[in-house]
PDB file of N, CA and C in Angstrom:
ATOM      1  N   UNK A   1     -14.627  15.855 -32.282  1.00  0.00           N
ATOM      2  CA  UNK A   1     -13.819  14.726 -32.691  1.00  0.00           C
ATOM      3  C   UNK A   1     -12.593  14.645 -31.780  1.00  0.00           C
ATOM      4  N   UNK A   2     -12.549  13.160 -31.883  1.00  0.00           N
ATOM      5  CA  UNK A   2     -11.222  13.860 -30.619  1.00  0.00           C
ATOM      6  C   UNK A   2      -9.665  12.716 -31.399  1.00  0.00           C
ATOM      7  N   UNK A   3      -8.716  13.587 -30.822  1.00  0.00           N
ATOM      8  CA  UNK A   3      -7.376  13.752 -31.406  1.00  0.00           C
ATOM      9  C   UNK A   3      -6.989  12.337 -31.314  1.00  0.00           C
ATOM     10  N   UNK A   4      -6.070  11.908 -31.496  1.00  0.00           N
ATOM     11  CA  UNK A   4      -4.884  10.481 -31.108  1.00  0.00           C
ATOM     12  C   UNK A   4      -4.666  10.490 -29.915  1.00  0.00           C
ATOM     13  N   UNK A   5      -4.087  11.970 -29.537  1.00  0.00           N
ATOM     14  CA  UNK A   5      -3.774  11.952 -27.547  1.00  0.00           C
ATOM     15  C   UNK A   5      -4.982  11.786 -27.169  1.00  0.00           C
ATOM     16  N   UNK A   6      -5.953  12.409 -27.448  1.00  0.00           N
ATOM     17  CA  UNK A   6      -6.921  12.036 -26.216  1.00  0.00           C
ATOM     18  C   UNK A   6      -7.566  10.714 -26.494  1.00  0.00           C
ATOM     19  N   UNK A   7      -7.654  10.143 -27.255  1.00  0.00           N
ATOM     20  CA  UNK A   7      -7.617   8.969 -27.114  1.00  0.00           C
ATOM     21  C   UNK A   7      -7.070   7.653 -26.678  1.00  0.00           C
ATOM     22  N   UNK A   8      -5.442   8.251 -26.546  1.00  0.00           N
ATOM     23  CA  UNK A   8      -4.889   7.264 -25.927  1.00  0.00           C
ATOM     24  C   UNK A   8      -5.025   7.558 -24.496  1.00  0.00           C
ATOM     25  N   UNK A   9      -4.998   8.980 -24.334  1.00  0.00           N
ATOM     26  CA  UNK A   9      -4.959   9.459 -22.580  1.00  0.00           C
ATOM     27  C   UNK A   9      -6.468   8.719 -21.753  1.00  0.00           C
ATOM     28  N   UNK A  10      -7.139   8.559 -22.585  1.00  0.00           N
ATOM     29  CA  UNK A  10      -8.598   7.980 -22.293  1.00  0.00           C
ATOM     30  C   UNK A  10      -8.554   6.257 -22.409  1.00  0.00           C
ATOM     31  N   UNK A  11      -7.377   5.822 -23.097  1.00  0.00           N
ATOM     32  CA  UNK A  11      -7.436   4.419 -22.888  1.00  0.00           C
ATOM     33  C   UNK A  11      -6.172   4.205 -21.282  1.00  0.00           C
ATOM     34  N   UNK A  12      -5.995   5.047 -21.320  1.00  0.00           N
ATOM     35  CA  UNK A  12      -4.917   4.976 -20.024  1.00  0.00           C
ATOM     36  C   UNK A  12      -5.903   5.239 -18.732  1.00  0.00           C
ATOM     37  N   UNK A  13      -6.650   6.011 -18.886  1.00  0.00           N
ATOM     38  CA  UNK A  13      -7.068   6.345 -17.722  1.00  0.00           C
ATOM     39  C   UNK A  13      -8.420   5.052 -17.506  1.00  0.00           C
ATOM     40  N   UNK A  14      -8.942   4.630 -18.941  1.00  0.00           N
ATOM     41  CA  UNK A  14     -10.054   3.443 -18.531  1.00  0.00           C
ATOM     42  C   UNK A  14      -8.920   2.404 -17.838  1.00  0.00           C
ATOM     43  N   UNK A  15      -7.698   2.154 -18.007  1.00  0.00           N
ATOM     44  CA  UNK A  15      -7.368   1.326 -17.397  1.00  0.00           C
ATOM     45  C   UNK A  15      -6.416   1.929 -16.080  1.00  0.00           C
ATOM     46  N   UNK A  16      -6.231   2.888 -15.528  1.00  0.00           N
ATOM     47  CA  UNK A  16      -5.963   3.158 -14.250  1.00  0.00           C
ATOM     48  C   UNK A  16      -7.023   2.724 -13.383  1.00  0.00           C
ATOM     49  N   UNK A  17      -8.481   3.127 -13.620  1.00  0.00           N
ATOM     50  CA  UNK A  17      -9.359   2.473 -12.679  1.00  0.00           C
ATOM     51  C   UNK A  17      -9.361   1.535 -11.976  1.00  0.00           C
ATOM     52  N   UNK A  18      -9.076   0.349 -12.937  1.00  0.00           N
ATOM     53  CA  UNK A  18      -9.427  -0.629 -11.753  1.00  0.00           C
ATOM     54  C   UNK A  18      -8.027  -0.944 -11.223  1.00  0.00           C
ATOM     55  N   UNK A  19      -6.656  -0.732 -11.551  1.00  0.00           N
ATOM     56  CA  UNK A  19      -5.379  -0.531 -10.474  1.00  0.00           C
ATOM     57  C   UNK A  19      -5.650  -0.041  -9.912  1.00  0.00           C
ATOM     58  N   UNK A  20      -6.291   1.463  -9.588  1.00  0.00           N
ATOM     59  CA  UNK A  20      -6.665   2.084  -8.154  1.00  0.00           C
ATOM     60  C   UNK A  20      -7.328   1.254  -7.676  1.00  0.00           C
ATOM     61  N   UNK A  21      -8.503   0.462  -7.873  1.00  0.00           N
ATOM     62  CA  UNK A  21      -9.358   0.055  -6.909  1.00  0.00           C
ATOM     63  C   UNK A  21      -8.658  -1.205  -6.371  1.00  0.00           C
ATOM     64  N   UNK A  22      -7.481  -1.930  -7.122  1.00  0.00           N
ATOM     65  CA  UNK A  22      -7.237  -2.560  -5.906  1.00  0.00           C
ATOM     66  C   UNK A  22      -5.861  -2.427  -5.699  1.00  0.00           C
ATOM     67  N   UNK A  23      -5.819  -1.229  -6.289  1.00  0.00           N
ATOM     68  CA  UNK A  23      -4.570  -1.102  -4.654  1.00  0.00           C
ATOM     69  C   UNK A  23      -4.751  -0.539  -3.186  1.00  0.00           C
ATOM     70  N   UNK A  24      -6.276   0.165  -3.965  1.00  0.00           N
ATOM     71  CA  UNK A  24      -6.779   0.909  -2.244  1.00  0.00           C
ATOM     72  C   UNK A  24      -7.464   0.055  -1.630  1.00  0.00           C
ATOM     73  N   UNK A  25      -7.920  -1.544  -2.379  1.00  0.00           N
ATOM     74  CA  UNK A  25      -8.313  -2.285  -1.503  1.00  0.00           C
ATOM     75  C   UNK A  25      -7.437  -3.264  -0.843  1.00  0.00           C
ATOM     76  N   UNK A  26      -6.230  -3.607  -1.417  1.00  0.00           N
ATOM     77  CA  UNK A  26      -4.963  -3.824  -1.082  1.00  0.00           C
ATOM     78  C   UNK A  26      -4.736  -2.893   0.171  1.00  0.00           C
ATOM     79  N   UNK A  27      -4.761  -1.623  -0.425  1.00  0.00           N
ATOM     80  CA  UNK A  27      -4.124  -0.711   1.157  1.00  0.00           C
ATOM     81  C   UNK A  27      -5.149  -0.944   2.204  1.00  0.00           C
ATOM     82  N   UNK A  28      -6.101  -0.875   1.859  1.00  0.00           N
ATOM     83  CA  UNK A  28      -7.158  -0.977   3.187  1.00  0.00           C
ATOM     84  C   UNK A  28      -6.819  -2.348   4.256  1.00  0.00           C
ATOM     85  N   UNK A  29      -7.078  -3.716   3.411  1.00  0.00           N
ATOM     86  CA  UNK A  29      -6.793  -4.518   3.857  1.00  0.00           C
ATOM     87  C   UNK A  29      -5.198  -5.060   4.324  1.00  0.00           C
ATOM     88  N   UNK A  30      -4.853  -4.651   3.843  1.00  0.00           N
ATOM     89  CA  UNK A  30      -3.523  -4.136   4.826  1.00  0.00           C
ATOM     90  C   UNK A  30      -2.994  -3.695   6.450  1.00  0.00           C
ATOM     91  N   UNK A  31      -3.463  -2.220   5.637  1.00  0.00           N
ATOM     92  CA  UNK A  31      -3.657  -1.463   7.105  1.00  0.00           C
ATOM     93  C   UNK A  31      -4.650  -1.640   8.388  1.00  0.00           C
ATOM     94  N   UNK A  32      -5.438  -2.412   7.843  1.00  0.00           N
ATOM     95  CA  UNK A  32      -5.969  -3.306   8.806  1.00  0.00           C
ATOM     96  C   UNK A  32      -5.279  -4.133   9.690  1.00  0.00           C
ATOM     97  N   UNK A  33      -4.870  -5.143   8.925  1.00  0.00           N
ATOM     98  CA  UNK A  33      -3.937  -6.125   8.758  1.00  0.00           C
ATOM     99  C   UNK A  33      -2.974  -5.628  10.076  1.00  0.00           C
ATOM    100  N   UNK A  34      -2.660  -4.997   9.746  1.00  0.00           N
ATOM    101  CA  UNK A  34      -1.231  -4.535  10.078  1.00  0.00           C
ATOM    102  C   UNK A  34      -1.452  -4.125  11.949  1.00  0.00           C
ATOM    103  N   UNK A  35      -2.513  -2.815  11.931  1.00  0.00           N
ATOM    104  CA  UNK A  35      -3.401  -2.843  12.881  1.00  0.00           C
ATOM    105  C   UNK A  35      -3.574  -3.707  14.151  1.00  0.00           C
ATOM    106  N   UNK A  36      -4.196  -4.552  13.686  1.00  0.00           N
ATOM    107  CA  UNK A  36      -4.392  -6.111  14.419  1.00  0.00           C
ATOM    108  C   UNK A  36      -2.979  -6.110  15.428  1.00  0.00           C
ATOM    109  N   UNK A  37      -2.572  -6.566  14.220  1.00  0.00           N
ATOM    110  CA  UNK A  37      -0.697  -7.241  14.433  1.00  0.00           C
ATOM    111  C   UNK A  37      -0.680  -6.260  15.566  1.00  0.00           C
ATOM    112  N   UNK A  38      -0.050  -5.032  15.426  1.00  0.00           N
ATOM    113  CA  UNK A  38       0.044  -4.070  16.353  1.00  0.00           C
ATOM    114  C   UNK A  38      -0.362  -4.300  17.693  1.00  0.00           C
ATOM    115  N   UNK A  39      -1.869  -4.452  17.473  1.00  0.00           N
ATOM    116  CA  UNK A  39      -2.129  -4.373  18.807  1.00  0.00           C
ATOM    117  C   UNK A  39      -2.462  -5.722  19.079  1.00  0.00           C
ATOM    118  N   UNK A  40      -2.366  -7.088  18.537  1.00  0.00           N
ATOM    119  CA  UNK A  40      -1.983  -8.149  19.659  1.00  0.00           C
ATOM    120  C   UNK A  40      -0.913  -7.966  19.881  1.00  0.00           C
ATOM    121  N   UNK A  41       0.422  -7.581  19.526  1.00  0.00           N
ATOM    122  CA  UNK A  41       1.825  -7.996  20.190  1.00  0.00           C
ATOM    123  C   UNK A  41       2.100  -6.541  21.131  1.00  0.00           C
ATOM    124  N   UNK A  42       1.366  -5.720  20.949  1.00  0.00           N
ATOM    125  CA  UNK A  42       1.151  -4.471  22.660  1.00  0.00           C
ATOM    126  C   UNK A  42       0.682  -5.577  23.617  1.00  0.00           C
ATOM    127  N   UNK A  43      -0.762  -6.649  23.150  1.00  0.00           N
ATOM    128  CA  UNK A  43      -1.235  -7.199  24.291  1.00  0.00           C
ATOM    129  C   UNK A  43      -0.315  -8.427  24.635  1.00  0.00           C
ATOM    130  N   UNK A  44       0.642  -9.483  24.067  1.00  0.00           N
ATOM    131  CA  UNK A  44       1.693 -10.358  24.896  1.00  0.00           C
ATOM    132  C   UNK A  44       2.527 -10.058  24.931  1.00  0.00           C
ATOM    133  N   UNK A  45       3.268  -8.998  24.168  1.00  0.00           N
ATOM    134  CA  UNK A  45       4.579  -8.102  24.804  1.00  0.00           C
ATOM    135  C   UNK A  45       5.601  -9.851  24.911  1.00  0.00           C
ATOM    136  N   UNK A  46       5.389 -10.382  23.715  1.00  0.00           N
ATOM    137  CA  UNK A  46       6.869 -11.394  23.896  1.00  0.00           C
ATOM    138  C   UNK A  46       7.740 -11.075  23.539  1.00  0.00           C
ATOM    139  N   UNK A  47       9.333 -11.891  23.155  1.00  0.00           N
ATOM    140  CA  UNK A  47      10.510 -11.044  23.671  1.00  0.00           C
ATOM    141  C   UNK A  47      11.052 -10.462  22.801  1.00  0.00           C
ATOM    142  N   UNK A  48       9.940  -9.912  21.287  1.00  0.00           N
ATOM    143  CA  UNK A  48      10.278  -9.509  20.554  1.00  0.00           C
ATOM    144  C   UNK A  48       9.003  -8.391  19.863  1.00  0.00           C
ATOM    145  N   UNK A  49       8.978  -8.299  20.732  1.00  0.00           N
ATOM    146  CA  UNK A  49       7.179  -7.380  20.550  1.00  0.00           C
ATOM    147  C   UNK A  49       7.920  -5.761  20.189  1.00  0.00           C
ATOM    148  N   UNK A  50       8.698  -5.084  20.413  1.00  0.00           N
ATOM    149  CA  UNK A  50       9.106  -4.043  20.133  1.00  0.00           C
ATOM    150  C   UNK A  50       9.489  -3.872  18.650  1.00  0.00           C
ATOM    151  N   UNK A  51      10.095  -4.864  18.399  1.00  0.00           N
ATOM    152  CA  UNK A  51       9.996  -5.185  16.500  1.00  0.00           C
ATOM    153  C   UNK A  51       8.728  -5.616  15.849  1.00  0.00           C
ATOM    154  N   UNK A  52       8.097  -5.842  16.328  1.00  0.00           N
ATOM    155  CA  UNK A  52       6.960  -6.198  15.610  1.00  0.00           C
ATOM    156  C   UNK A  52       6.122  -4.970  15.869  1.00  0.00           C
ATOM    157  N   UNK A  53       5.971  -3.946  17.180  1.00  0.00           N
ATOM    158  CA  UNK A  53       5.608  -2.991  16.923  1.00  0.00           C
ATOM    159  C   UNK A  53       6.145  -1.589  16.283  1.00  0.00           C
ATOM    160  N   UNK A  54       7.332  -1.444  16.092  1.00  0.00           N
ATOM    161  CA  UNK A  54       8.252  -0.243  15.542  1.00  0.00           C
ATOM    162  C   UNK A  54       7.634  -0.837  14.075  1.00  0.00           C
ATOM    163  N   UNK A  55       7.658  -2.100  13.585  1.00  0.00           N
ATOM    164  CA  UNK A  55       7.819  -2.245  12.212  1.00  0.00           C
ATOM    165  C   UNK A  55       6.091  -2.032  11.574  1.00  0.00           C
ATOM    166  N   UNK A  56       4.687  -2.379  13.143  1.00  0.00           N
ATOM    167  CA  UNK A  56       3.837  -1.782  12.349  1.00  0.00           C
ATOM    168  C   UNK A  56       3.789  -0.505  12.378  1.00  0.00           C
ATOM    169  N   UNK A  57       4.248   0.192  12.725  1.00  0.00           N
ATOM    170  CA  UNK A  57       3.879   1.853  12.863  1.00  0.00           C
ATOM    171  C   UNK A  57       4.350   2.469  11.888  1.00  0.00           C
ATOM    172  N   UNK A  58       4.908   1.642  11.393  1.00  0.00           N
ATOM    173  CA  UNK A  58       6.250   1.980   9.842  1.00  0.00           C
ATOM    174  C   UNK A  58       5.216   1.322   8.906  1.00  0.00           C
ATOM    175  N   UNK A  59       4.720   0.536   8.986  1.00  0.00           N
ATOM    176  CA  UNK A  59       4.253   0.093   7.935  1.00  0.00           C
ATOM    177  C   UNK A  59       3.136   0.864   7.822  1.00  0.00           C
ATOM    178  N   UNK A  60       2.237   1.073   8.954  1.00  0.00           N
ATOM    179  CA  UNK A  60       0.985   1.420   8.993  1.00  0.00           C
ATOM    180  C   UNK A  60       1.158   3.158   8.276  1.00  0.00           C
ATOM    181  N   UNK A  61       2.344   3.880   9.011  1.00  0.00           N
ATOM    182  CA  UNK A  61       2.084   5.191   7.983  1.00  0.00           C
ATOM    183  C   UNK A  61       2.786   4.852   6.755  1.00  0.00           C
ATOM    184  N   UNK A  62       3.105   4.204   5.724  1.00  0.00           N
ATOM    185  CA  UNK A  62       3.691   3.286   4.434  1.00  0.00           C
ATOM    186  C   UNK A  62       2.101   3.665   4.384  1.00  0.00           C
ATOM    187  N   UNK A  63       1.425   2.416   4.976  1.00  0.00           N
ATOM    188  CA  UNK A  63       0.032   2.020   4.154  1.00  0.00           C
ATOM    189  C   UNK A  63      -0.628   3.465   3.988  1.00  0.00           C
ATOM    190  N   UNK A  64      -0.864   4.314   5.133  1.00  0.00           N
ATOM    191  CA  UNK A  64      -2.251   5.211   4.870  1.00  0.00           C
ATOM    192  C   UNK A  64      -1.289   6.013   3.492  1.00  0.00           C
ATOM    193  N   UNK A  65      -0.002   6.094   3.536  1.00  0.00           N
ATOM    194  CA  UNK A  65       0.774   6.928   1.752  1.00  0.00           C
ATOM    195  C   UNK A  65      -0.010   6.057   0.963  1.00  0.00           C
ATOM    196  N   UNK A  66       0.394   4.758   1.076  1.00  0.00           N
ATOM    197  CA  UNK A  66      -0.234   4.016  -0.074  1.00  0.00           C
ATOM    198  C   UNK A  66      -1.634   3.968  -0.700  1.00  0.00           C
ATOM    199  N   UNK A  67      -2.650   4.489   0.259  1.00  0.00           N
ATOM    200  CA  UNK A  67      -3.752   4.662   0.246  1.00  0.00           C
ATOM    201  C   UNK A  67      -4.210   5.695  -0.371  1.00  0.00           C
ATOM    202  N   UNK A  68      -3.599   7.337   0.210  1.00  0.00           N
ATOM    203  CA  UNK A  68      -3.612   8.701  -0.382  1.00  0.00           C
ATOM    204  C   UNK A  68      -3.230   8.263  -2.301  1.00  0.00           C
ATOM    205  N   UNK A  69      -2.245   7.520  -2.245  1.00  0.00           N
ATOM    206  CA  UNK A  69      -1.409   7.703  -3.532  1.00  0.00           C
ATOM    207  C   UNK A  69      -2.494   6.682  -4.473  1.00  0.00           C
ATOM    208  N   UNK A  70      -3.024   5.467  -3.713  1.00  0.00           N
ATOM    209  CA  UNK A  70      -4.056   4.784  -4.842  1.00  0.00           C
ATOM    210  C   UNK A  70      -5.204   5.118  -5.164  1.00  0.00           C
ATOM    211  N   UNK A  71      -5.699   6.126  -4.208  1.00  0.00           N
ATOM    212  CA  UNK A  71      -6.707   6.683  -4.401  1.00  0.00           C
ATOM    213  C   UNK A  71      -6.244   8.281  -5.375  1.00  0.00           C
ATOM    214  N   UNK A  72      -5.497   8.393  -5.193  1.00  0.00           N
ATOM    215  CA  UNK A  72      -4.896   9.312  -6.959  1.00  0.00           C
ATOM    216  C   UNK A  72      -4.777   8.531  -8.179  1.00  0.00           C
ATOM    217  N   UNK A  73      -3.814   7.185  -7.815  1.00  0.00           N
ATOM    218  CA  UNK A  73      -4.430   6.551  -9.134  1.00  0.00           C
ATOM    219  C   UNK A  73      -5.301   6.334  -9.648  1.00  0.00           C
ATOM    220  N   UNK A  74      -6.342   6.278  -9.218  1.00  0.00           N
ATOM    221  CA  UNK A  74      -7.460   5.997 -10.056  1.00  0.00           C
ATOM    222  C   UNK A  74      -8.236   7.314 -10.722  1.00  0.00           C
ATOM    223  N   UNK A  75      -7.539   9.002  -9.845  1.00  0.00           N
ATOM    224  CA  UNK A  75      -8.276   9.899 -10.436  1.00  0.00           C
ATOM    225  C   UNK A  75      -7.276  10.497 -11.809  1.00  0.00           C
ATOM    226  N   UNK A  76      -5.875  10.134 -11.795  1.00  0.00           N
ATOM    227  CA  UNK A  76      -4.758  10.841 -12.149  1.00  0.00           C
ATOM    228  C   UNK A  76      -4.532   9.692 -13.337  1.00  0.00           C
ATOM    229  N   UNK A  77      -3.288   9.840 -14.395  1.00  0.00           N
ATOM    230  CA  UNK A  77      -3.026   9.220 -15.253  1.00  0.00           C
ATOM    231  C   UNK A  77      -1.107   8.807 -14.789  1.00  0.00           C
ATOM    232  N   UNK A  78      -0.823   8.847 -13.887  1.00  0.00           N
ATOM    233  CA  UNK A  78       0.304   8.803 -12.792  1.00  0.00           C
ATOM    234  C   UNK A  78       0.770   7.337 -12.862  1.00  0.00           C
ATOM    235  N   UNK A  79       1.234   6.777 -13.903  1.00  0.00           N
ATOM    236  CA  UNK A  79       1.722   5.345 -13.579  1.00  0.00           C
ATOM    237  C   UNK A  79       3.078   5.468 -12.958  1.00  0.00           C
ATOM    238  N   UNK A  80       3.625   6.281 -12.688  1.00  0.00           N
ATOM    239  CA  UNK A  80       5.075   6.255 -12.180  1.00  0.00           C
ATOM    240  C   UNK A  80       4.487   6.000 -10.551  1.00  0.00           C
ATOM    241  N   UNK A  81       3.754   6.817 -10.293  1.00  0.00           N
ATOM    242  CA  UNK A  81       3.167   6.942  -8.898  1.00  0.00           C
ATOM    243  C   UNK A  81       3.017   5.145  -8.190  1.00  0.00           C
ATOM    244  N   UNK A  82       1.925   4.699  -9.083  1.00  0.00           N
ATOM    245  CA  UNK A  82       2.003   2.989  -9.066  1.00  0.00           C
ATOM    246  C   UNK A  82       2.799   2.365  -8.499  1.00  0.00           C
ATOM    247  N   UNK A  83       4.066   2.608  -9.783  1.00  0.00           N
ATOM    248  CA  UNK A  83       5.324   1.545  -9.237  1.00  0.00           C
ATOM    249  C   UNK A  83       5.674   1.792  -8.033  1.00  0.00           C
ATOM    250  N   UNK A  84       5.763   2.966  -7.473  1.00  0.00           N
ATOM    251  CA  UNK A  84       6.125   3.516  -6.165  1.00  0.00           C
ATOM    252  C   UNK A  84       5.099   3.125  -5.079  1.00  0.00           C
ATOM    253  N   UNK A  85       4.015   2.808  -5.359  1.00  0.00           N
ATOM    254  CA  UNK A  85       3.296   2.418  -4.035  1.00  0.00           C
ATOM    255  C   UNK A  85       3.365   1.019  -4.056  1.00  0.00           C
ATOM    256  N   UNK A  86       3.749   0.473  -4.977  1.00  0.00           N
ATOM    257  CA  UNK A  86       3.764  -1.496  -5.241  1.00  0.00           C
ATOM    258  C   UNK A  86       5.007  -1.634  -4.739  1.00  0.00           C
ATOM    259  N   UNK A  87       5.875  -1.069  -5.218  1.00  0.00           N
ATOM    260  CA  UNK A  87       7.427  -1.059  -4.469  1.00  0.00           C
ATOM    261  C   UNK A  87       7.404  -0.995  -2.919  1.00  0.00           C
ATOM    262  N   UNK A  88       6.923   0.061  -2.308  1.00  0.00           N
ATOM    263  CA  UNK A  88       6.486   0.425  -1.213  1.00  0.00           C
ATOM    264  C   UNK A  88       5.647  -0.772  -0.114  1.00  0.00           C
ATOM    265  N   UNK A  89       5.036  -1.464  -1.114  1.00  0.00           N
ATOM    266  CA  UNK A  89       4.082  -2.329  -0.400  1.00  0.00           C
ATOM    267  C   UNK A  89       4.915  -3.694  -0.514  1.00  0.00           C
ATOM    268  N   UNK A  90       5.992  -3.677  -0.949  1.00  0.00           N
ATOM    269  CA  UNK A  90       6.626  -5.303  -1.412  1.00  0.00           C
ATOM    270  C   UNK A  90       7.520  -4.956  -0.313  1.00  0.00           C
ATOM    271  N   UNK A  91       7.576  -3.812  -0.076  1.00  0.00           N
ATOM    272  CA  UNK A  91       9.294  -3.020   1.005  1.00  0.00           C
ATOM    273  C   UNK A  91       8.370  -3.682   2.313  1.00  0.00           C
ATOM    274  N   UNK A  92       7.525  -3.656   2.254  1.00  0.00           N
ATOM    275  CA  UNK A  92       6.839  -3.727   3.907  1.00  0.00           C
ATOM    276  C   UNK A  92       6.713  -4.762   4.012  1.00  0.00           C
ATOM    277  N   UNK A  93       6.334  -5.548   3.159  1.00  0.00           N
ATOM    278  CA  UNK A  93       5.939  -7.244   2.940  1.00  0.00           C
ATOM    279  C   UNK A  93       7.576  -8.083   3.994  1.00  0.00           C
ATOM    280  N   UNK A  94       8.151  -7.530   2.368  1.00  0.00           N
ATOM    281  CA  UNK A  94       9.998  -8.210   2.970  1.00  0.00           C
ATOM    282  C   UNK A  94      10.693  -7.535   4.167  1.00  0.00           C
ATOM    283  N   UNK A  95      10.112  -6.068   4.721  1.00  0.00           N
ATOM    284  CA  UNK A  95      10.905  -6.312   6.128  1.00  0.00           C
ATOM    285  C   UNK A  95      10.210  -6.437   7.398  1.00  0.00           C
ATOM    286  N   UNK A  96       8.951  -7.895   7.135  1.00  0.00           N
ATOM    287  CA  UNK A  96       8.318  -8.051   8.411  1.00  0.00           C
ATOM    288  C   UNK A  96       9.616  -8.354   8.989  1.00  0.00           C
ATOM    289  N   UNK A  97       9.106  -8.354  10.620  1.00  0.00           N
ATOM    290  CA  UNK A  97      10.299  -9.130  11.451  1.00  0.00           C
ATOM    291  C   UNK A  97       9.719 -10.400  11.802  1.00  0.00           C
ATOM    292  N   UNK A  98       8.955 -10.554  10.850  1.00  0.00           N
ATOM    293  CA  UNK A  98       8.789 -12.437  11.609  1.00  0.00           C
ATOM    294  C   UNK A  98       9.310 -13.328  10.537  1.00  0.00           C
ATOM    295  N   UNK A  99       9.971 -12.951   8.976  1.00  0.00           N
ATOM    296  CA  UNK A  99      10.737 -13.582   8.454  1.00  0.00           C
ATOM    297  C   UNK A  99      12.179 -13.528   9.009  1.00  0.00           C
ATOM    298  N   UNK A 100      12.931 -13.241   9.859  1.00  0.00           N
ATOM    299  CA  UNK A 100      14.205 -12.922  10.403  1.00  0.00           C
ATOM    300  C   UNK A 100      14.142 -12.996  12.009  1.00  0.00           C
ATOM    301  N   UNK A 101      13.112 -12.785  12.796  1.00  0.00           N
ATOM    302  CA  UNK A 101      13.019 -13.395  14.372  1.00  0.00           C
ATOM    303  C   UNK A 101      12.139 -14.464  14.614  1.00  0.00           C
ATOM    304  N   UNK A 102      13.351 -15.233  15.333  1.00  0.00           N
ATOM    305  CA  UNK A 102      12.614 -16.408  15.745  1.00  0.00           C
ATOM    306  C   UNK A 102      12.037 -16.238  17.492  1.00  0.00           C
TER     307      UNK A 102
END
């Protein structure tokens, strides 16, 4: 028979699942994302290509954390962990440099 805690710990964890799965599909597609970016602005090097590459290399090791950490969410019962990789991923969002260089 099982207790009150484990029952609630078991309704927590049916619903961590599918937040892991898309935040690691979030991170994937991302770090992809991001990737790309990277390496077209290595290939036209315009007059602001050094910010756009410092900021993916920052982002890109952001993403593969974000990735390690969503792929714990879904095995772990860690919602603090969450906020910290959504935070993390909104931090990267707001300091592209193509909202601030023209």
């Amino acid at each position: 028979m099982m207790t009150p805690a484990q029952r609630r710990e078991g309704r927590i964890g049916f619903t961590m699942l599918p937040v892991g799965i898309v935040l690691v599909a979030a991170a994937m597609i991302g770090s992809i994302a991001v990737f790309a970016l990277a390496l077209f602005h290595l290939a036209t090097q315009d007059a602001n290509w050094g910010w756009y590459v410092g900021w993916s290399v920052l982002a890109l090791a952001l993403g593969v954390r974000n990735l390690v950490r969503s792929l714990q969410t879904m095995a772990a019962l860690d919602v603090g962990g969450t906020l910290v990789t959504i935070a993390l991923s909104v931090g990267i969002v707001a300091t592209y440099p193509g909202w601030w260089l023209s």
